[in-house]
N, C-alpha and C. Protein backbone atom coordinates (compact mmCIF):
# COMPACT_ATOMS: atom_id res chain seq x y z
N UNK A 1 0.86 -1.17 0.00
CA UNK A 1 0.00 0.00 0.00
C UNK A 1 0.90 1.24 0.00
N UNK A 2 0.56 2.18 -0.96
CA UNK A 2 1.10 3.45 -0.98
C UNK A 2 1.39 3.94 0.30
N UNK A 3 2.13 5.00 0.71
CA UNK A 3 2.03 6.08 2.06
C UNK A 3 0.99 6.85 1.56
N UNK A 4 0.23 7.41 0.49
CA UNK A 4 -0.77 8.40 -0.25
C UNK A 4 -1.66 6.93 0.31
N UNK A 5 -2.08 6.07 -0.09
CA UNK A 5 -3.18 5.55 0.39
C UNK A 5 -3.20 5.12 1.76
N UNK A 6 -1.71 5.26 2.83
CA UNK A 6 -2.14 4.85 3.85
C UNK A 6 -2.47 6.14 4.94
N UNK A 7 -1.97 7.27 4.24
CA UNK A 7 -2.58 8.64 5.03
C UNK A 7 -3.92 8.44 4.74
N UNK A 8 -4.39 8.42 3.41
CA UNK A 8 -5.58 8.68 3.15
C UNK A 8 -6.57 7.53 4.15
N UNK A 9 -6.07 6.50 4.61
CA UNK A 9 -7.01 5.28 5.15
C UNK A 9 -6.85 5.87 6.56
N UNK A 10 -5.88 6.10 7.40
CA UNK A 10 -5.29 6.95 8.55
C UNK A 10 -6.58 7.79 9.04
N UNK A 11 -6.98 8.77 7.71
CA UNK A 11 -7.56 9.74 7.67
C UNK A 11 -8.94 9.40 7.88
N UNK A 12 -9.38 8.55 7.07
CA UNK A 12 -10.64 7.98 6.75
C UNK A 12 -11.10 7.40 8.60
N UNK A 13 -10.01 6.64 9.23
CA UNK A 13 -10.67 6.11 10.09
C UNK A 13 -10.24 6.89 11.38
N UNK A 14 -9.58 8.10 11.29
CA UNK A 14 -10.07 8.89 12.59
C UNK A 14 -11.37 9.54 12.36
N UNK A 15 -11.86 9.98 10.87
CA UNK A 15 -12.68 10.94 10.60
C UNK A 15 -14.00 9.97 11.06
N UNK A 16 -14.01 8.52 10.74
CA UNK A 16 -15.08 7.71 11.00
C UNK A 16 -15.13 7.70 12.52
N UNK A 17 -13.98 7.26 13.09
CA UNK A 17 -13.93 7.49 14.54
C UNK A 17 -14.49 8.37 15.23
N UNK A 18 -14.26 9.77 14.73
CA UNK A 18 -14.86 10.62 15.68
C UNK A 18 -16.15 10.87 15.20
N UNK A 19 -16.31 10.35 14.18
CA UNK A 19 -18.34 10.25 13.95
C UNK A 19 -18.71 9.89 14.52
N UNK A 20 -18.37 8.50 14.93
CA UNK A 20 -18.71 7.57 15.57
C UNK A 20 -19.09 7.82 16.77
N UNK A 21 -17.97 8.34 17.70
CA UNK A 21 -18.09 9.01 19.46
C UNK A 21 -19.06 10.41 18.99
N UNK A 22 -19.24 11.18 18.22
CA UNK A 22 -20.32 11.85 18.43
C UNK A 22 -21.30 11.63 18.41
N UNK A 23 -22.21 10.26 17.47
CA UNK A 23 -23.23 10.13 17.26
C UNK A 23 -23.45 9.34 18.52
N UNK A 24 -22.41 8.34 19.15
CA UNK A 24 -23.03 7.66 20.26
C UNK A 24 -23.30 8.76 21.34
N UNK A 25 -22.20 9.82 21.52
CA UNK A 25 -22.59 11.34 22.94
C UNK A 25 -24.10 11.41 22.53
N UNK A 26 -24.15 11.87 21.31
CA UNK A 26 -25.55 12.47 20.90
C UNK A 26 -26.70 11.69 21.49
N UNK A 27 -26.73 10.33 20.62
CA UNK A 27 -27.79 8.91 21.13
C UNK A 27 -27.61 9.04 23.02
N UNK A 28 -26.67 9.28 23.47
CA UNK A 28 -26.28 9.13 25.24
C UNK A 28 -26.99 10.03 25.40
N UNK A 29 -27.07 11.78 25.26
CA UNK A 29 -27.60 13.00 25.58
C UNK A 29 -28.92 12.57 25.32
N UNK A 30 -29.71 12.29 23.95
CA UNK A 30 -30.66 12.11 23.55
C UNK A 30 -31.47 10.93 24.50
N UNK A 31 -30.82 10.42 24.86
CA UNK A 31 -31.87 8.85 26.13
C UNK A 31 -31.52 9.68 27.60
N UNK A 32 -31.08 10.19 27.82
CA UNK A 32 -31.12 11.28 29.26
C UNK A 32 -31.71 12.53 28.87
N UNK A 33 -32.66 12.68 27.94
CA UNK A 33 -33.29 13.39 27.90
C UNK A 33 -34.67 13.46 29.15
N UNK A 34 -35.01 12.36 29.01
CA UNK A 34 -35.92 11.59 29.85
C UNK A 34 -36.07 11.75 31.41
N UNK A 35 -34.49 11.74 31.51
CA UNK A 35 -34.30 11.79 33.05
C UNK A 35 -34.74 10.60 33.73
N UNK A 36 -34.20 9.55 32.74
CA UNK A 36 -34.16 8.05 33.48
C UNK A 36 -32.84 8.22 34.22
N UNK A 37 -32.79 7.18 35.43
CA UNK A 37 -31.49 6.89 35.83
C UNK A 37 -30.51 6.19 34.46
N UNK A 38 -29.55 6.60 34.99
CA UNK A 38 -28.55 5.80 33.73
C UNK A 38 -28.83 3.76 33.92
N UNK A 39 -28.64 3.90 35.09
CA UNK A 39 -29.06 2.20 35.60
C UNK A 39 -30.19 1.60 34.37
N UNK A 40 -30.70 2.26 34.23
CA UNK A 40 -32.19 1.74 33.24
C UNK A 40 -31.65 1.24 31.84
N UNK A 41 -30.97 1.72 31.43
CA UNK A 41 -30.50 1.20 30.07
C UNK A 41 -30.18 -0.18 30.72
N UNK A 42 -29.46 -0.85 31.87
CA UNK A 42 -29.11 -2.26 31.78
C UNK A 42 -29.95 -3.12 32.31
N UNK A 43 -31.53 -2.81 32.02
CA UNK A 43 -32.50 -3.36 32.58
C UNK A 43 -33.01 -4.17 30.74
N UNK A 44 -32.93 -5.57 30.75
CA UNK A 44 -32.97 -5.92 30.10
C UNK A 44 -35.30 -6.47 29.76
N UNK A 45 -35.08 -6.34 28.36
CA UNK A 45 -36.47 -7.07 28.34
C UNK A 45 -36.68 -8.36 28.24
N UNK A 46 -37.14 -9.19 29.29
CA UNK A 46 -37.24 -10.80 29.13
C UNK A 46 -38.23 -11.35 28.05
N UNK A 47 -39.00 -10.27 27.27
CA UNK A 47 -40.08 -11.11 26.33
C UNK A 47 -40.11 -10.74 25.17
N UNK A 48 -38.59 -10.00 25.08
CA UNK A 48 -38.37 -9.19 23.35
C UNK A 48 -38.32 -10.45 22.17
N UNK A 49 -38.95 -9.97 21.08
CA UNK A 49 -39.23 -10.69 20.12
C UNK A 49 -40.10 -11.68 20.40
N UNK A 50 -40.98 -11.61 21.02
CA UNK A 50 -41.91 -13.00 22.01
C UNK A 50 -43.17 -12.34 21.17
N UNK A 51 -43.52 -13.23 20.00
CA UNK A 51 -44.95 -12.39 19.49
C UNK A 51 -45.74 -12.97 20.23
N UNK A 52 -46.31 -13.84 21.08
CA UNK A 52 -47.49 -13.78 21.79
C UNK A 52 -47.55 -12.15 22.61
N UNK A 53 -46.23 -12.15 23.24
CA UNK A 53 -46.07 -11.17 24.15
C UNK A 53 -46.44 -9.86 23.73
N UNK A 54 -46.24 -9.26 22.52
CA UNK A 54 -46.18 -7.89 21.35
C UNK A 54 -47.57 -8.22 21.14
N UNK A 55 -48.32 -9.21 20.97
CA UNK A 55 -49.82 -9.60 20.44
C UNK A 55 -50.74 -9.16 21.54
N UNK A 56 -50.34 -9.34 22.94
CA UNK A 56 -51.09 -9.23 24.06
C UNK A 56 -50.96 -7.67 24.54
N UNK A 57 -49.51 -7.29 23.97
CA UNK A 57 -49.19 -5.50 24.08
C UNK A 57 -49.78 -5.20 23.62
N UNK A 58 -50.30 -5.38 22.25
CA UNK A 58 -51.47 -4.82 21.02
C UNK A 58 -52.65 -4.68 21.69
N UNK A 59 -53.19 -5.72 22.21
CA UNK A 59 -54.09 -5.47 22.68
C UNK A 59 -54.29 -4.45 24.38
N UNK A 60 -53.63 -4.74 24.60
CA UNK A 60 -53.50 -4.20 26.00
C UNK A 60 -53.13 -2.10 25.79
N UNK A 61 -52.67 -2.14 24.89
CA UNK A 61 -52.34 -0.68 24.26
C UNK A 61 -53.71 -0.45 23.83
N UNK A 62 -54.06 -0.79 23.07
CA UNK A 62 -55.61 -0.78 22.36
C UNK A 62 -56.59 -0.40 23.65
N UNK A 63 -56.59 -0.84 24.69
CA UNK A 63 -57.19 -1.09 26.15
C UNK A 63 -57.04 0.26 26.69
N UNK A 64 -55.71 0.27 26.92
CA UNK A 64 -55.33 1.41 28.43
C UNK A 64 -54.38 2.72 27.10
N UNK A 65 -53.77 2.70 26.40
CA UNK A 65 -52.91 3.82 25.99
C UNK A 65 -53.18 4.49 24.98
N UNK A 66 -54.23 3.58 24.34
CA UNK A 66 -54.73 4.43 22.98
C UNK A 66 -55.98 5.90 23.24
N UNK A 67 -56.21 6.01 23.83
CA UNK A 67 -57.23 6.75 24.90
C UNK A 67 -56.33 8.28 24.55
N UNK A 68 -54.83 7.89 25.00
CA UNK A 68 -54.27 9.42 25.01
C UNK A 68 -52.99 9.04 23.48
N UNK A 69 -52.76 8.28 23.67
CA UNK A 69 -51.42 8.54 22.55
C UNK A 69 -52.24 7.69 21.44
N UNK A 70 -53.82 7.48 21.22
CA UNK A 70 -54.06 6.73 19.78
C UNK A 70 -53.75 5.65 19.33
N UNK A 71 -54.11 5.26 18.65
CA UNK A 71 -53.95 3.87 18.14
C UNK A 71 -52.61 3.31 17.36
N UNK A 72 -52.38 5.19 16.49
CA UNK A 72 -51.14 4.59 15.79
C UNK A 72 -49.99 4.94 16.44
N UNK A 73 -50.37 5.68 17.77
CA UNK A 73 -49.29 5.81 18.91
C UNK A 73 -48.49 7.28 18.79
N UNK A 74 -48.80 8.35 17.76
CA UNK A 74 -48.89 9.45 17.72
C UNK A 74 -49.28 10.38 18.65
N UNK A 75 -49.63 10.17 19.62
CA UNK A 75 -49.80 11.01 20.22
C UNK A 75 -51.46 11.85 20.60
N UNK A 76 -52.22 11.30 19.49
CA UNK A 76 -53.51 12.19 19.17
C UNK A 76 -54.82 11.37 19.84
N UNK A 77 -54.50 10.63 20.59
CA UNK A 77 -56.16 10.01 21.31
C UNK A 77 -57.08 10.98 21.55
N UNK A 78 -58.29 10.23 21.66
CA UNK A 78 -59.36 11.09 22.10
C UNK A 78 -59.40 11.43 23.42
N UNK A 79 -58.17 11.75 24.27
CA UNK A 79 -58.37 12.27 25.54
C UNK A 79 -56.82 13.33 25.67
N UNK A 80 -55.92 13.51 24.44
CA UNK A 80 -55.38 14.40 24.26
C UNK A 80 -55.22 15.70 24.44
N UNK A 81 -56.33 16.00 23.65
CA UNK A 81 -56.59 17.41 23.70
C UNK A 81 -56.62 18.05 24.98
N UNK A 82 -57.72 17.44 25.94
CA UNK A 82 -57.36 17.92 27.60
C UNK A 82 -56.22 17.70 28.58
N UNK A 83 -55.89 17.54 27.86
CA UNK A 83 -54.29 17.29 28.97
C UNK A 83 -53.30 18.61 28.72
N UNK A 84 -53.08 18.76 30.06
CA UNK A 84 -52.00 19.91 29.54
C UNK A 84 -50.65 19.53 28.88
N UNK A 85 -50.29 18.32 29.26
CA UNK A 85 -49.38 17.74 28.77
C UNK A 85 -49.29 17.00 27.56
N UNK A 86 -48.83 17.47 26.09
CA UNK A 86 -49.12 16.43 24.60
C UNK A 86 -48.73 15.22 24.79
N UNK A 87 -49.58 13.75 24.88
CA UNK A 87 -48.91 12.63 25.06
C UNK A 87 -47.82 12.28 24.13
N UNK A 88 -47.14 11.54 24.96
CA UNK A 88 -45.39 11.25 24.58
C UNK A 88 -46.42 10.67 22.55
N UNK A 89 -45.17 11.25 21.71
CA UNK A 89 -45.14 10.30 20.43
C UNK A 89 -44.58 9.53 20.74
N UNK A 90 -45.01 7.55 20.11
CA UNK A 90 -44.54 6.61 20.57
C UNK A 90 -43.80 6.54 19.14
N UNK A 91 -44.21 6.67 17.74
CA UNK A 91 -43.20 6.63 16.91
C UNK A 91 -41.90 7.17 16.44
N UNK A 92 -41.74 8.21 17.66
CA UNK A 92 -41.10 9.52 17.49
C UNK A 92 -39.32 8.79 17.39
N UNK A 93 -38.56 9.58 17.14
CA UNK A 93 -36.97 9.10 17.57
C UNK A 93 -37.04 9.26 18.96
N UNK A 94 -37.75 10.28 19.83
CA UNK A 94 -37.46 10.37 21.24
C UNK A 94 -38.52 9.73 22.06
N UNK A 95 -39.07 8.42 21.54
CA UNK A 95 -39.18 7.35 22.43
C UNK A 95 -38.22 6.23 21.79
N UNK A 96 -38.61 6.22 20.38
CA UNK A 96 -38.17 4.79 19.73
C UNK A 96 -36.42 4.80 20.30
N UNK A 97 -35.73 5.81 20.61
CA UNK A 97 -34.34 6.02 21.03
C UNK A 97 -33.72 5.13 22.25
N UNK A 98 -35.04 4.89 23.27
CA UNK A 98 -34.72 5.29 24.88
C UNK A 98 -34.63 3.54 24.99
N UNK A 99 -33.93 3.25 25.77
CA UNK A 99 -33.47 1.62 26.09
C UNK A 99 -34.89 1.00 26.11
N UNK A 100 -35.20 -0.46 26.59
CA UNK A 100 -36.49 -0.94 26.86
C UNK A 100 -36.43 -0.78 28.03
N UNK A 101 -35.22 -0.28 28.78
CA UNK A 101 -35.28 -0.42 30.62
C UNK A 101 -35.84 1.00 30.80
N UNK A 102 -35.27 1.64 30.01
CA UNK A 102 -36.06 3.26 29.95
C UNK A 102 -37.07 3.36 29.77
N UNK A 103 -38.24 2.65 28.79
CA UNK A 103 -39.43 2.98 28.74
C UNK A 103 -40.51 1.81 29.82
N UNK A 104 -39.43 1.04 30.34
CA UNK A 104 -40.21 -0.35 31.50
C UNK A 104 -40.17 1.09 33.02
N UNK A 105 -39.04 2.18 32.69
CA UNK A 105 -39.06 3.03 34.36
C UNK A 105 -40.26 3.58 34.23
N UNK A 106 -40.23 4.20 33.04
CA UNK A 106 -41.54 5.42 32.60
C UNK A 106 -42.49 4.94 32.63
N UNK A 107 -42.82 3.75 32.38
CA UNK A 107 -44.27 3.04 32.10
C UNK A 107 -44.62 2.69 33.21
N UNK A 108 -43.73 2.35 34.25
CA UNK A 108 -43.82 1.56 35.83
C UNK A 108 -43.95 3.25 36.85
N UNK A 109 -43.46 4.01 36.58
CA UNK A 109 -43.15 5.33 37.57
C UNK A 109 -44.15 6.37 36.98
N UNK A 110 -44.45 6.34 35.82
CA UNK A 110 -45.17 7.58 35.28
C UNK A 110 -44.40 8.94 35.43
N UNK A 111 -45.06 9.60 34.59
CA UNK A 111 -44.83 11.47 34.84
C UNK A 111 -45.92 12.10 34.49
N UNK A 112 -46.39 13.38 35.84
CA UNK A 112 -48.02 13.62 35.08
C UNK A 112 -47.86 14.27 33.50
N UNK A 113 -49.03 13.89 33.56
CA UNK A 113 -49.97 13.32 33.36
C UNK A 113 -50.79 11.67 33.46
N UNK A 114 -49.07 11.36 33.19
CA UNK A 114 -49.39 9.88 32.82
C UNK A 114 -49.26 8.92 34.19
N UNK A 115 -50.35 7.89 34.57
CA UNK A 115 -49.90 7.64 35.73
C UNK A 115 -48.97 6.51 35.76
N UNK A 116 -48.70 5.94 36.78
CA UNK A 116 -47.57 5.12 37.08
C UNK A 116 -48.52 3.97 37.01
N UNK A 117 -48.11 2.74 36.19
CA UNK A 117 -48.17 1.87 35.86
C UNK A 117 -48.06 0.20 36.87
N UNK A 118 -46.94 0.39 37.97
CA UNK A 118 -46.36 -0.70 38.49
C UNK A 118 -47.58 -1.34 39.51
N UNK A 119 -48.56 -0.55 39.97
CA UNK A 119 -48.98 -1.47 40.58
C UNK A 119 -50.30 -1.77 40.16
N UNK A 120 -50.76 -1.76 38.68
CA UNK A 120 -52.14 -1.68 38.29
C UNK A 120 -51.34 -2.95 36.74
N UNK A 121 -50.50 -3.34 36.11
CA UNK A 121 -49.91 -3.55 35.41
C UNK A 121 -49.03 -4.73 35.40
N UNK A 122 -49.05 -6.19 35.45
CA UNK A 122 -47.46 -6.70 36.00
C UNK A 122 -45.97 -6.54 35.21
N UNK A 123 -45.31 -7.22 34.88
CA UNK A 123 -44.56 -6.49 34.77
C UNK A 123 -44.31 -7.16 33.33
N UNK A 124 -44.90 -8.25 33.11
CA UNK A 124 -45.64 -8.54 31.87
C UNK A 124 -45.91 -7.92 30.97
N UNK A 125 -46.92 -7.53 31.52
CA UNK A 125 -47.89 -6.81 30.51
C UNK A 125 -47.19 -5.50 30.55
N UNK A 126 -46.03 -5.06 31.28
CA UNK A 126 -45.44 -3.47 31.12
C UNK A 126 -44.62 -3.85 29.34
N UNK A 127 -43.63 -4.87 29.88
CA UNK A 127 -42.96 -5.43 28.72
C UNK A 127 -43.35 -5.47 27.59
N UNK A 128 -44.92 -6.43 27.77
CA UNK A 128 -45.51 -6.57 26.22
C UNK A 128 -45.94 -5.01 25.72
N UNK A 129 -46.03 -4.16 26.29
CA UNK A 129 -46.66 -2.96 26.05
C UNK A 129 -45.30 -2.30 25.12
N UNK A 130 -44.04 -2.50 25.53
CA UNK A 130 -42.59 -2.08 25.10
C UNK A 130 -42.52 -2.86 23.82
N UNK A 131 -42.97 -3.86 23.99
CA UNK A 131 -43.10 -4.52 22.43
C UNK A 131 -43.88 -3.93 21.74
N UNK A 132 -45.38 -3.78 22.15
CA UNK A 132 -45.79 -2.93 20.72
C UNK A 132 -45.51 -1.96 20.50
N UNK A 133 -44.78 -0.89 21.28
CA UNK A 133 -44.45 0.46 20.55
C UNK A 133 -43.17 0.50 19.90
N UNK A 134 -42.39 -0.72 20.23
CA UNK A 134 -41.74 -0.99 19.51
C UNK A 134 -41.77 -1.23 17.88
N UNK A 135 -43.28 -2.08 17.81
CA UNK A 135 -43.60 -2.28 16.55
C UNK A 135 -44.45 -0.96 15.83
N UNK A 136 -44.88 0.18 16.76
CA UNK A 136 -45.44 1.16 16.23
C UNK A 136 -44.49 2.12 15.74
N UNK A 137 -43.25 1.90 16.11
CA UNK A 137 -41.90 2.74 15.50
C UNK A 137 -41.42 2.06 14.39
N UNK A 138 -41.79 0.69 14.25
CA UNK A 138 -41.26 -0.11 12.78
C UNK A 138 -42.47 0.22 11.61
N UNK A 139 -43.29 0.18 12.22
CA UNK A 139 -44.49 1.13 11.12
C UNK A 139 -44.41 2.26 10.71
N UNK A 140 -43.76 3.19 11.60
CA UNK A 140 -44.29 4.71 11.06
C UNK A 140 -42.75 4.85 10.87
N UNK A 141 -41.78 4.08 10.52
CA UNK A 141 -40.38 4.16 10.09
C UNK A 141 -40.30 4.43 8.75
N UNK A 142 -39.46 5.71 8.29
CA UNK A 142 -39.56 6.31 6.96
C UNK A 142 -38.87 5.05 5.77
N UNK A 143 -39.79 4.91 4.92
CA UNK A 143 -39.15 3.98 3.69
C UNK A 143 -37.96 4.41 3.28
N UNK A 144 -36.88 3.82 3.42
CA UNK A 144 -35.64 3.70 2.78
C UNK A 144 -35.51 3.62 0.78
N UNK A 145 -34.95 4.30 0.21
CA UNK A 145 -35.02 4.44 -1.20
C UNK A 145 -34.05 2.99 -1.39
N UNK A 146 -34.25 2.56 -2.43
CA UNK A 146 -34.05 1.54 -2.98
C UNK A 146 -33.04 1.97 -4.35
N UNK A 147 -33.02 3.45 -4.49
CA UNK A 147 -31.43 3.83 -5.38
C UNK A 147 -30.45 4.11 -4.55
């Protein structure tokens, strides 16, 4: 390999490098937006990829969350409008961003408007609930071009 192609590769992978550490600061800043403990990111989900589990979230969202954040998880239920607070977008980057341990604190602790979840909820059905908005962020995910 040339010295011209090995500056140039040199170059290439600090410049990737420090993309790299910015976009992860950014993604870090962006999930402490929340004001989860940091601890929450290593709270793992025991029923990810479990479609009974995402099937029973569906429904259970349909039940208790569609009321304020809607069906397609936007934000716009029919109990929206009165809240002083706009319910969280579930398709948004600033949920779809936040760990599953991050949205198992929020869903279990609440913030008003929204109430706290942990003792009306098990911890089940908190999970399966993380599954479907999971799948409501793979829906309203912008189509990728194909050129």
């Amino acid at each position: 390999m040339s010295r011209i192609n090995q500056s140039i590769l040199i170059i290439f992978l600090m410049s990737y490098s420090l993309l790299t550490f910015s976009q992860n600061k950014q993604l870090e800043e962006h999930r402490r937006k929340w004001d989860t403990p940091a601890w929450t990111d290593t709270i793992r989900n025991p029923y990810v990829n479990i479609t009974a589990a995402t099937d029973s979230g569906k429904i259970l969202y349909g039940q208790i969350c569609s009321v304020c954040h809607g069906m397609s998880g936007k934000g716009d239920g029919v109990a929206a409008a009165g809240l002083s607070v706009r319910p969280a977008n579930h398709t948004s980057a600033n949920v779809q961003l936040q760990t599953d341990g991050s949205l198992f604190h929020e869903l279990s602790n609440g913030h008003a408007p929204m109430p706290a979840y942990k003792d009306a909820l098990t911890p089940k059905q908190r999970w399966s609930l993380i599954n479907y908005i999971r799948v409501l962020g793979k829906k309203n995910a912008p189509v990728k071009s194909s050129h």
